[in-house]
C-alpha atoms as a PDB file:
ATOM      1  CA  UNK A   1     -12.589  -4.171 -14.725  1.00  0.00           C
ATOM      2  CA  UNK A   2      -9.594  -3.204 -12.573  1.00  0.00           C
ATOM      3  CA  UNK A   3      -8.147   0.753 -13.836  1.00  0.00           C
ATOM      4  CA  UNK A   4      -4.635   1.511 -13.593  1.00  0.00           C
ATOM      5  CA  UNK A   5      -3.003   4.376 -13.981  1.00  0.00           C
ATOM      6  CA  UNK A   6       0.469   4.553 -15.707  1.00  0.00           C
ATOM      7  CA  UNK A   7       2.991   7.112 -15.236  1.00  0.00           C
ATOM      8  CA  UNK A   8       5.700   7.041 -17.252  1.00  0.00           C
ATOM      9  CA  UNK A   9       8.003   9.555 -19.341  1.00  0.00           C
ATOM     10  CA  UNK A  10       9.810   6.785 -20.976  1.00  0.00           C
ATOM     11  CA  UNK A  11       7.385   5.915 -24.806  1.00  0.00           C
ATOM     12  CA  UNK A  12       8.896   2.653 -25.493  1.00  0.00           C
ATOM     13  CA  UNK A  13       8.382   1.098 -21.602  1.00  0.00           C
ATOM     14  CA  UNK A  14       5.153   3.302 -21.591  1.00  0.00           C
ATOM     15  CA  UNK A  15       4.140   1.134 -24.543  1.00  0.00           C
ATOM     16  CA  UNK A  16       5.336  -2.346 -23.527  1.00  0.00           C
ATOM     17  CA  UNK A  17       3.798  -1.653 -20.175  1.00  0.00           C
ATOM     18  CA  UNK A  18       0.326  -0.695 -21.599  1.00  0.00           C
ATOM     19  CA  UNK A  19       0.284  -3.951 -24.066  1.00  0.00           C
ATOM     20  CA  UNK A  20       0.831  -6.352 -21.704  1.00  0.00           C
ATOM     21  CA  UNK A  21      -1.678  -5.220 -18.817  1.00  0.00           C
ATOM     22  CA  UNK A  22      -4.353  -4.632 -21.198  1.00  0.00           C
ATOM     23  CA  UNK A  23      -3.726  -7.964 -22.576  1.00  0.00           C
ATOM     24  CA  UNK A  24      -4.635  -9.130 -18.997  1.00  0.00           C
ATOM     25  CA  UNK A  25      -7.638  -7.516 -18.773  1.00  0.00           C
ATOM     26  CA  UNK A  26      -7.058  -4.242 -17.448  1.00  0.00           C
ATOM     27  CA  UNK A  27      -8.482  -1.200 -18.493  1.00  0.00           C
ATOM     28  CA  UNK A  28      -5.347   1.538 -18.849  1.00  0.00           C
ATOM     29  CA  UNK A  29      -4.788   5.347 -17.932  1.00  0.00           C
ATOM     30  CA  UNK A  30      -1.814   6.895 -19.296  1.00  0.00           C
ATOM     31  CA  UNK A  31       0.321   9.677 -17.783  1.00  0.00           C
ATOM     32  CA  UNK A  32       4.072  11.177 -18.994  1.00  0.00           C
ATOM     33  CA  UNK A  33       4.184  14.010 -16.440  1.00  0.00           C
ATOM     34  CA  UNK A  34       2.826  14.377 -12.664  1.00  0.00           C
ATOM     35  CA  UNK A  35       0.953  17.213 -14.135  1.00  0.00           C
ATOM     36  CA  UNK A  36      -0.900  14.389 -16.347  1.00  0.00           C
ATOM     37  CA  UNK A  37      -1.188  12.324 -13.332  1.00  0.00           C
ATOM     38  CA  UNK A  38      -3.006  14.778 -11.106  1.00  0.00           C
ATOM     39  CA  UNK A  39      -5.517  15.579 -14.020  1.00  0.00           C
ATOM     40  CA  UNK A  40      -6.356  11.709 -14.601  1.00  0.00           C
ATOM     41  CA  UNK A  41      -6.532  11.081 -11.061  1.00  0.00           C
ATOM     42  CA  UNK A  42      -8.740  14.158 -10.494  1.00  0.00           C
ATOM     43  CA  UNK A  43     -11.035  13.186 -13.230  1.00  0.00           C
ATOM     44  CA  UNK A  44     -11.353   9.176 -11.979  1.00  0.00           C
ATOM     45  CA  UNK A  45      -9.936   7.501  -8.578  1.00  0.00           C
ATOM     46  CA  UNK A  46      -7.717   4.636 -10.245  1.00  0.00           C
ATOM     47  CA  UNK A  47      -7.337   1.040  -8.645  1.00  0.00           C
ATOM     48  CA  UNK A  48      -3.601   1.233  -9.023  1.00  0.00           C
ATOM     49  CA  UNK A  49      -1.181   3.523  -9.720  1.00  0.00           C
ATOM     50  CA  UNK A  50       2.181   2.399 -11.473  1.00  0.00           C
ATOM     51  CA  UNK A  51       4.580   5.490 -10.428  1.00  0.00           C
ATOM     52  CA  UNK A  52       7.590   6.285 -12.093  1.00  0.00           C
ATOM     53  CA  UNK A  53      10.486   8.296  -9.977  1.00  0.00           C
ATOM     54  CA  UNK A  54      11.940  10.129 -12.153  1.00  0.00           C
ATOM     55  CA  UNK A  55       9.851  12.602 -14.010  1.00  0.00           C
ATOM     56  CA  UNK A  56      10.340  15.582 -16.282  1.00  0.00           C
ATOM     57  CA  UNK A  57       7.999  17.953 -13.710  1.00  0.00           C
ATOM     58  CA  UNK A  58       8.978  16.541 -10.794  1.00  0.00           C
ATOM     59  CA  UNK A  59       9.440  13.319  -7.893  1.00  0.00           C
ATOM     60  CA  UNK A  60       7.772  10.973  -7.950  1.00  0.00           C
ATOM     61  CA  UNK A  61       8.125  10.009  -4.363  1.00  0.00           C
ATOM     62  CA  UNK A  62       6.841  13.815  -3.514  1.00  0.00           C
ATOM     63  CA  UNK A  63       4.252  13.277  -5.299  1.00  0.00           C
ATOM     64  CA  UNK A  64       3.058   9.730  -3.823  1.00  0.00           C
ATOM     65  CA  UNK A  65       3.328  11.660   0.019  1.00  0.00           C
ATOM     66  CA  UNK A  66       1.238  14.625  -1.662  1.00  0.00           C
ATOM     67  CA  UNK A  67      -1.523  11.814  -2.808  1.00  0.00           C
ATOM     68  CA  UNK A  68      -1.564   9.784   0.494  1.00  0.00           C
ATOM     69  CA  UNK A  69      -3.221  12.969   2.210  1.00  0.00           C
ATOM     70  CA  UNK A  70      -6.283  12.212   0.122  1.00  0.00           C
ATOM     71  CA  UNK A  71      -6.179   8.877  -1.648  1.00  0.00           C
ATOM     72  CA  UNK A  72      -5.447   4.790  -0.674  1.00  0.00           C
ATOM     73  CA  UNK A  73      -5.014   3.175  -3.891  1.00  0.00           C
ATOM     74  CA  UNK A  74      -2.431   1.088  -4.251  1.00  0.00           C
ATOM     75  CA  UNK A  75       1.099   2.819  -5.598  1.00  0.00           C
ATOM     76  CA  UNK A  76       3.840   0.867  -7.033  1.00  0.00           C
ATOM     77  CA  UNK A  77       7.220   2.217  -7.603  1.00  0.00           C
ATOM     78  CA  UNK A  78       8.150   1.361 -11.514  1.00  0.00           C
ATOM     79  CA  UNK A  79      12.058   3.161 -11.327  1.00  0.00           C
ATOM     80  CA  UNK A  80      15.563   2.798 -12.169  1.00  0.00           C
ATOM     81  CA  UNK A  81      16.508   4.011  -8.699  1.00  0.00           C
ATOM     82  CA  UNK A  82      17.707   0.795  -6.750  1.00  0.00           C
ATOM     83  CA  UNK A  83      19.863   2.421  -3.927  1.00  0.00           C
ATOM     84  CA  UNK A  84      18.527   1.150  -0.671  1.00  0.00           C
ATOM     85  CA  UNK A  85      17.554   4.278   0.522  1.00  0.00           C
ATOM     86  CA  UNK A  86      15.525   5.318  -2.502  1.00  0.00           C
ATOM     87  CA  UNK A  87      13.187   2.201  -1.712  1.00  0.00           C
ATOM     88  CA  UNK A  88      13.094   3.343   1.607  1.00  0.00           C
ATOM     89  CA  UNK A  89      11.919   6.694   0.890  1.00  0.00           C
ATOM     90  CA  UNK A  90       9.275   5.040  -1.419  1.00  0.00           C
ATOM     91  CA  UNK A  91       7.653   3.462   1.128  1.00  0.00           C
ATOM     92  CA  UNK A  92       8.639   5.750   3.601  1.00  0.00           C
ATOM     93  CA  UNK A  93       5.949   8.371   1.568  1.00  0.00           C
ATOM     94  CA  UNK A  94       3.119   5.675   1.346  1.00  0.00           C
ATOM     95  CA  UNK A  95       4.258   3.434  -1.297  1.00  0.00           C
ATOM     96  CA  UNK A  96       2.907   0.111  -1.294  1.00  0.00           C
ATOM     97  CA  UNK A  97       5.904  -2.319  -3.833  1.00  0.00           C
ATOM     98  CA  UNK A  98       9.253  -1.351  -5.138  1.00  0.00           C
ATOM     99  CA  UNK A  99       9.953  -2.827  -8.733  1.00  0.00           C
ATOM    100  CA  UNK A 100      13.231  -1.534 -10.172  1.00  0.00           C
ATOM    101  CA  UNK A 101      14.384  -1.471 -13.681  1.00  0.00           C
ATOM    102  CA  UNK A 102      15.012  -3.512 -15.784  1.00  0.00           C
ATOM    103  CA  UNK A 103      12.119  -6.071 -14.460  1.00  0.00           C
ATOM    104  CA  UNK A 104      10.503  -9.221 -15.910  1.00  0.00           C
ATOM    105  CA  UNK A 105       6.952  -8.448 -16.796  1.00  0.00           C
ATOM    106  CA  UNK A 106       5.572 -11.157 -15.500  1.00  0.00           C
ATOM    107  CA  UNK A 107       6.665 -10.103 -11.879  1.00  0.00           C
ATOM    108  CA  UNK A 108       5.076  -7.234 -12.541  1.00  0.00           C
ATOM    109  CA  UNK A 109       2.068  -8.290 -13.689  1.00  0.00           C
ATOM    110  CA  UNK A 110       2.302 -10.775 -10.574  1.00  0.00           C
ATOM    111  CA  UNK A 111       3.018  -7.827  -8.049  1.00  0.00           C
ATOM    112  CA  UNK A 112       0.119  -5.689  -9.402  1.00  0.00           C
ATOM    113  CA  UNK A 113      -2.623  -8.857  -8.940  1.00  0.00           C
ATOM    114  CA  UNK A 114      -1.288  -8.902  -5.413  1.00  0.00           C
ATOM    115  CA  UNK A 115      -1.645  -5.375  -4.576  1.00  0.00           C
ATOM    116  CA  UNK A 116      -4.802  -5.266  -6.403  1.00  0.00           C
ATOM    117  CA  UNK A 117      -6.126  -8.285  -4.380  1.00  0.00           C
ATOM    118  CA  UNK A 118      -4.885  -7.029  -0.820  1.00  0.00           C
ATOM    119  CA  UNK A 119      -5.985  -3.532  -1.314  1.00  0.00           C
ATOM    120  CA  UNK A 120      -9.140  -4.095   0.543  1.00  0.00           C
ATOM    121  CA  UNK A 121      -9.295  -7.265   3.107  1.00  0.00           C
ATOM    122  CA  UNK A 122     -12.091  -9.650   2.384  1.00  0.00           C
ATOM    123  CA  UNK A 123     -15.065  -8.955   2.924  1.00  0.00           C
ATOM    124  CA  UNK A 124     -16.646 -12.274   3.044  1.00  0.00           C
ATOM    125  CA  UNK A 125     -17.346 -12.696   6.625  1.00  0.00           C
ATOM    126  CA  UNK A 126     -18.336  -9.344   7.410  1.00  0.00           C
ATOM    127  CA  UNK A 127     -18.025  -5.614   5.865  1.00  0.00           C
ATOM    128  CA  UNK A 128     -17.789  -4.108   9.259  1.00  0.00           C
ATOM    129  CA  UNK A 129     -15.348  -5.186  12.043  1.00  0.00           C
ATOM    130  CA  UNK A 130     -14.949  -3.099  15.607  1.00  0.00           C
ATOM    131  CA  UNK A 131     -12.590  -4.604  18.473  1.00  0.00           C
ATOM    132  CA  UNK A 132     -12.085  -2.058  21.550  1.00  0.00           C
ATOM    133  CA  UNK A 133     -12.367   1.211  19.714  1.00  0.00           C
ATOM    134  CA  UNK A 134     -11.568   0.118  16.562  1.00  0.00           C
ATOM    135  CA  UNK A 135     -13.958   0.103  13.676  1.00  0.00           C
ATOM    136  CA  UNK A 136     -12.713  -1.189  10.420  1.00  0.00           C
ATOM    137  CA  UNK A 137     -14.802  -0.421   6.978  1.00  0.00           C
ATOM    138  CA  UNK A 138     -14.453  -3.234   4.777  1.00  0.00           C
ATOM    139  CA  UNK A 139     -15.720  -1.659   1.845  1.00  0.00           C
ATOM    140  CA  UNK A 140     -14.028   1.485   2.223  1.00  0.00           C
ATOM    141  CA  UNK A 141     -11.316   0.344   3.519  1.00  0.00           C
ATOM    142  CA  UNK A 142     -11.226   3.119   6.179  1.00  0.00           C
ATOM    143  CA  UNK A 143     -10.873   2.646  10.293  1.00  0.00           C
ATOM    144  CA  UNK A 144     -11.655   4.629  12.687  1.00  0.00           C
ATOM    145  CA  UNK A 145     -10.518   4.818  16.647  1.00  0.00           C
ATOM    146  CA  UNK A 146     -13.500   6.164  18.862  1.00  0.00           C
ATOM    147  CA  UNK A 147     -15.148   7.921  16.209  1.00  0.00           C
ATOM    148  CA  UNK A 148     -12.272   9.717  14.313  1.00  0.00           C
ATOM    149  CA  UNK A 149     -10.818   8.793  11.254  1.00  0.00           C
ATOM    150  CA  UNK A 150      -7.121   7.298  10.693  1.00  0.00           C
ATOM    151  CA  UNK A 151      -6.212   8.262   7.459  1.00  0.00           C
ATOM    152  CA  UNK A 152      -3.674   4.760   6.344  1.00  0.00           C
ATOM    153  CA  UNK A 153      -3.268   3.105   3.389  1.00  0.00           C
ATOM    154  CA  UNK A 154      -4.069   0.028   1.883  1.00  0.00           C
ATOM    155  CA  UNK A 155      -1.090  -1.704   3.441  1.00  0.00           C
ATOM    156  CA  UNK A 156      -1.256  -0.002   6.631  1.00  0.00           C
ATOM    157  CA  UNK A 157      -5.280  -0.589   6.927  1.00  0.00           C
ATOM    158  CA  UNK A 158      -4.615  -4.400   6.023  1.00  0.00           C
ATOM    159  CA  UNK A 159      -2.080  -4.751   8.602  1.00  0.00           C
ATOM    160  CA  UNK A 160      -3.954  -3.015  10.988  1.00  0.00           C
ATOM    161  CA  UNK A 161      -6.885  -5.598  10.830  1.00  0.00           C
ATOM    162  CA  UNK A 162      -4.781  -8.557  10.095  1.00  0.00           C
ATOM    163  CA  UNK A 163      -3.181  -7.727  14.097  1.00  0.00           C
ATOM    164  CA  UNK A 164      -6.730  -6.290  15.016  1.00  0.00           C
ATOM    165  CA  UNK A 165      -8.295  -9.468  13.851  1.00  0.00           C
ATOM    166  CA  UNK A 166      -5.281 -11.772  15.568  1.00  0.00           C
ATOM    167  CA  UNK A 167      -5.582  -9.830  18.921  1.00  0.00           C
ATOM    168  CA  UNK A 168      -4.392 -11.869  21.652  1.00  0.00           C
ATOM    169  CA  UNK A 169      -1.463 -13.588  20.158  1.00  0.00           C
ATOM    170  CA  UNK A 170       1.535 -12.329  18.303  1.00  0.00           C
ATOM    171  CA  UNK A 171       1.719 -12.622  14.623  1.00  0.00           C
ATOM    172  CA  UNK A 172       4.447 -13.493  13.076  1.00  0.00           C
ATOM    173  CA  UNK A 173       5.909 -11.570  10.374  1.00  0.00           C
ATOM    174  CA  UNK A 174       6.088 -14.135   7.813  1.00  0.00           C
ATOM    175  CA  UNK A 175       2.492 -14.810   8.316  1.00  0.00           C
ATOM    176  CA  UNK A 176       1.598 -11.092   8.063  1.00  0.00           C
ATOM    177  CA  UNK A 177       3.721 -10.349   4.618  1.00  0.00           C
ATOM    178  CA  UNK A 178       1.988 -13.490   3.219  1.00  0.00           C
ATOM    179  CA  UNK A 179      -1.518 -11.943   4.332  1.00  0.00           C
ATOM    180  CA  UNK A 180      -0.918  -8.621   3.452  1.00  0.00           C
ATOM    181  CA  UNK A 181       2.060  -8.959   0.616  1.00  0.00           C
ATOM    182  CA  UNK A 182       1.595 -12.423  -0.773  1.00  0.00           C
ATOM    183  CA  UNK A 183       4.588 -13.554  -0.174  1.00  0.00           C
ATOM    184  CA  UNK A 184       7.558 -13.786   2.404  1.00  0.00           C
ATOM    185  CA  UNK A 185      11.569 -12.731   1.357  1.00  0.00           C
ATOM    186  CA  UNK A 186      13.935 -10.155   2.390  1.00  0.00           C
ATOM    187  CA  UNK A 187      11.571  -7.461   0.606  1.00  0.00           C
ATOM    188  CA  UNK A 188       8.784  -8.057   1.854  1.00  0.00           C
ATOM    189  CA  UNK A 189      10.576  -7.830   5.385  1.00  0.00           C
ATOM    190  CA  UNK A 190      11.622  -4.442   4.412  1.00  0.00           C
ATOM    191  CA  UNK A 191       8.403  -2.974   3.424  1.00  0.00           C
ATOM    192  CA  UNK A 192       6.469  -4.871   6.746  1.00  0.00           C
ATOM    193  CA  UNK A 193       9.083  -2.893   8.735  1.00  0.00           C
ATOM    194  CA  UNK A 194       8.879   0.514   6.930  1.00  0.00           C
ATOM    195  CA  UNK A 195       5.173   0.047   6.511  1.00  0.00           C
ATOM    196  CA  UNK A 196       4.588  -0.714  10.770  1.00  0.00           C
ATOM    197  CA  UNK A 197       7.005   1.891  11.221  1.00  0.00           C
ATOM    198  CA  UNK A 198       4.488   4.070   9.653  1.00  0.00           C
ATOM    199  CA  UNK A 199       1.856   3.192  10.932  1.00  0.00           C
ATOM    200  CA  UNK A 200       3.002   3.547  14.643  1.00  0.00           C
ATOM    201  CA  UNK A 201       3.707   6.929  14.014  1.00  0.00           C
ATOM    202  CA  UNK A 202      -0.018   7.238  12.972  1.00  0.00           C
ATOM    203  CA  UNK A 203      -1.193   5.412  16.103  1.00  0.00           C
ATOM    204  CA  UNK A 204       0.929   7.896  18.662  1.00  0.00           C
ATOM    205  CA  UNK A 205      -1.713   9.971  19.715  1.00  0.00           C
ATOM    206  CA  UNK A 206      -3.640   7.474  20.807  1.00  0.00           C
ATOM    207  CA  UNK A 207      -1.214   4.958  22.545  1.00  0.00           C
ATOM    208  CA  UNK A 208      -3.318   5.156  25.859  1.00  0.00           C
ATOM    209  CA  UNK A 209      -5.946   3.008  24.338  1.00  0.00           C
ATOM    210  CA  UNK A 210      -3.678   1.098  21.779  1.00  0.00           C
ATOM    211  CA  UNK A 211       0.062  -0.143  20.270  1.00  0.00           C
ATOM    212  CA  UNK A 212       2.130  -1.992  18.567  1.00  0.00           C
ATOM    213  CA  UNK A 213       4.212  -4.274  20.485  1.00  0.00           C
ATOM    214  CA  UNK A 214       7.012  -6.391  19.336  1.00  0.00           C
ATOM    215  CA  UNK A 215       9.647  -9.105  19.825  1.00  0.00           C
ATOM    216  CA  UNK A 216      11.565 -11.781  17.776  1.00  0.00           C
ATOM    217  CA  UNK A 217       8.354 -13.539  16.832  1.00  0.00           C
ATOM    218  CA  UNK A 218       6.880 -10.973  15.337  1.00  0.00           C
ATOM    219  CA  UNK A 219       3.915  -8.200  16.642  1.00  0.00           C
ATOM    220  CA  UNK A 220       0.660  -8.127  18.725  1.00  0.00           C
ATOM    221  CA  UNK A 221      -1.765  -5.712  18.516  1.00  0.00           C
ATOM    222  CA  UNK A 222      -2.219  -4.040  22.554  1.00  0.00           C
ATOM    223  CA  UNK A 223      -5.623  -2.823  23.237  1.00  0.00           C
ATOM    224  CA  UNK A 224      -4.953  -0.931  26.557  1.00  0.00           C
ATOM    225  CA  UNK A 225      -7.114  -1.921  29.443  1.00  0.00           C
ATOM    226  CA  UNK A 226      -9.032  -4.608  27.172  1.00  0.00           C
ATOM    227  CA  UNK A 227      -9.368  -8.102  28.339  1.00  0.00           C
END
């Protein structure tokens, strides 16, 4: 059983929230401050957390760049915050979805079964995977270039392999947001950009043995020097 973790101030969408995933089968953590948050969290690694903006102790964007330096899980953005910028700045800190208020729960419900389901890649075919000097964990979802450790999340590690895996030919974005996200629309093109934006940043230091290229079909994985 999937565990997700709800932060939330707000009682009354704390409670409709809680009803209907744990009538889908999830099993439910509940937290009305970041303080609550850090305790849960530090007591149990959730699945998924469902992070509210606004809280009465602090950001909750802060506080999603503050748990990327140590955790993966998936993090949605649950907020009343819809200014273009604000989404930005969610992903921009290691969010993985943007769902603003007022929402229909069955999106949500939708948009958590996708993250949940993308978090790791499958593992069917293999639960290792190196190309060049990249080695890809399947289980742990964790990658590693010559050795040392990248520290990504689950988006950025899926989109990493997806290209890794695709080496040799550009990918299109429409086929990576459906790989990674599920689904293709204006959104999802906003989060592929701010999400490979990241994760170029992450791959700087070691551009003489890999990068991102790009053009209007989409991106291509460059191992330097690698047939």
């Amino acid at each position: 059983m999937k565990k997700i973790l709800l932060v939330e101030d707000n009682e009354h969408i704390m409670r409709i929230n809680a009803e209907y995933l744990s009538g889908r089968g999830y099993e439910l953590e509940k937290a009305y401050s970041l303080r609550q948050a850090e305790e849960k969290i530090a007591k149990g690694e959730p699945d998924l957390i469902v992070l509210d903006v606004m809280l009465p102790d602090g950001d909750g964007i802060r506080f999603c760049g503050e748990l990327r330096k140590e955790h993966h899980m998936p993090i949605l953005f649950l907020t009343a915050k819809v200014q273009k910028a604000d989404i930005i700045a969610g992903l921009g800190q290691g969010g993985d979805d943007y769902l603003t208020k007022p929402y229909d729960l069955d999106e949500f419900g939708m948009r958590i079964e996708a993250l949940l389901r993308r978090a790791k890649p499958p593992v069917e075919q293999f639960q290792s995977y190196e190309i060049g000097p990249l080695r890809f964990d399947m289980i742990t979802s964790r990658v590693f270039i010559n050795g040392e450790e990248l520290n990504l999340t689950g988006k950025e590690f899926a989109l990493l392999f997806c290209l890794a895996h695709n080496k040799g030919r550009v990918v299109s974005k429409e086929e990576l947001c459906e790989t990674v996200w599920g689904v293709h629309s204006k959104a999802e093109d906003a989060m592929l950009w701010t999400t490979l934006s990241r994760l170029k940043k992450k791959l700087t230091d070691f551009e003489d043995q890999l990068y991102l290229d790009s053009d209007h079909s989409g991106y291509e994985l460059i191992l330097t020097g690698s047939n």
